[in-house]
Protein backbone atom coordinates (compact mmCIF):
# COMPACT_ATOMS: atom_id res chain seq x y z
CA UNK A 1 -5.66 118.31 250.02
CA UNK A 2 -5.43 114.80 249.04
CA UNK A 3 -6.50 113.17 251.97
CA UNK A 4 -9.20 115.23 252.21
CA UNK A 5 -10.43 114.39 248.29
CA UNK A 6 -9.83 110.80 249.67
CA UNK A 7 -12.61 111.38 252.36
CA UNK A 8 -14.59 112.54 250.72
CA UNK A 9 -14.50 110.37 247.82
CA UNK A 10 -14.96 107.28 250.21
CA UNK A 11 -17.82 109.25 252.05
CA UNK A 12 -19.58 109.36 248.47
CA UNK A 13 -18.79 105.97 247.68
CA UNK A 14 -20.69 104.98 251.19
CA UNK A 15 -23.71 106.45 250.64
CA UNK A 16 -23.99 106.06 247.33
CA UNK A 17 -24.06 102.40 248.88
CA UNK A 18 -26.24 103.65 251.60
CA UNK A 19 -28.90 104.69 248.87
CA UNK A 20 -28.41 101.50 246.66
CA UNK A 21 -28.92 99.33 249.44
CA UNK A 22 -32.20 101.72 251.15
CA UNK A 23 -33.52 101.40 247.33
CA UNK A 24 -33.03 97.25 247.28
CA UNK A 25 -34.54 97.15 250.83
CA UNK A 26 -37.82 99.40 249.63
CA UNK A 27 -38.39 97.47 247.02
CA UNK A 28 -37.90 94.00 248.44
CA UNK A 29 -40.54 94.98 250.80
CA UNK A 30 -42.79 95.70 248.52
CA UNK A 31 -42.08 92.88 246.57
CA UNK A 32 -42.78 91.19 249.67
CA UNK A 33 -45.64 92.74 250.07
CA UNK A 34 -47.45 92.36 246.72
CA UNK A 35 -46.96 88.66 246.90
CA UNK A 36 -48.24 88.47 250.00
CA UNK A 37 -51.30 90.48 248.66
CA UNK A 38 -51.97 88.29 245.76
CA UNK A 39 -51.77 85.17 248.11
CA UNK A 40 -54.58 86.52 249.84
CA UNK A 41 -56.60 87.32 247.50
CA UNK A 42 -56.13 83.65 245.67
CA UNK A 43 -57.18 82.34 249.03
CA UNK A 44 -60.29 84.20 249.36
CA UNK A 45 -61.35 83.83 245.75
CA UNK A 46 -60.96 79.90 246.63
CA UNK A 47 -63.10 80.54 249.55
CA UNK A 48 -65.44 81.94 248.52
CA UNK A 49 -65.85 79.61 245.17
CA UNK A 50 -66.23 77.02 247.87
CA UNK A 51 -68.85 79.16 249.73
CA UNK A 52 -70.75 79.12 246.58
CA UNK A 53 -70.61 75.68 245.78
CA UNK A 54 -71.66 74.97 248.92
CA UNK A 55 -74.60 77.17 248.50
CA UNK A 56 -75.65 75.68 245.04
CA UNK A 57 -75.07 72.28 246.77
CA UNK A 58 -77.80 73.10 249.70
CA UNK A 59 -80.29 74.94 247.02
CA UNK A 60 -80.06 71.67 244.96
CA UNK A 61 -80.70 69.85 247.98
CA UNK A 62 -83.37 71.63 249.29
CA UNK A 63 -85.15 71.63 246.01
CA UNK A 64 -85.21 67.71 245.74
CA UNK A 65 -86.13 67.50 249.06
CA UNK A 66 -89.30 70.20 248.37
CA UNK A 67 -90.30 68.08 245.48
CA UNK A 68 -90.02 64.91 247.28
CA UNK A 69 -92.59 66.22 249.93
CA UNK A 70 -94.77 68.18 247.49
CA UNK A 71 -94.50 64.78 245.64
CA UNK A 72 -96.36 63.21 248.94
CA UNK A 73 -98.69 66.08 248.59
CA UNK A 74 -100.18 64.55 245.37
């Protein structure tokens, strides 16, 4: 009888640790996961804040460029 309570005390005690360390794994992943995620989407909000820079940059460009030639026009 006792050695029998002993197994199956250890045989709890192992996955109780089974289920502790599943849990720690699951959620380390999606730690993992939702950093990885909000990396992402830093680096495309800094691309495309570049993008539209870039885009302002060539409408102001174009513009002084239209006004120097309709400039020539007069």
């Amino acid at each position: 009888q006792s050695k029998s309570n002993k197994q199956k005390e250890e045989s709890r005690l192992k996955l109780n640790k089974l289920l502790l360390c599943g849990t720690e794994l699951v959620t380390n992943i999606q730690v993992a996961t939702d950093v990885r995620e909000l990396r992402r989407r830093v680096e495309e909000e800094e691309i495309r804040r570049q993008r539209l820079e870039k885009l302002e940059n060539e409408v102001k460009t174009s513009q002084d460029k239209f006004d120097e030639i309709t400039a020539k026009w007069e």
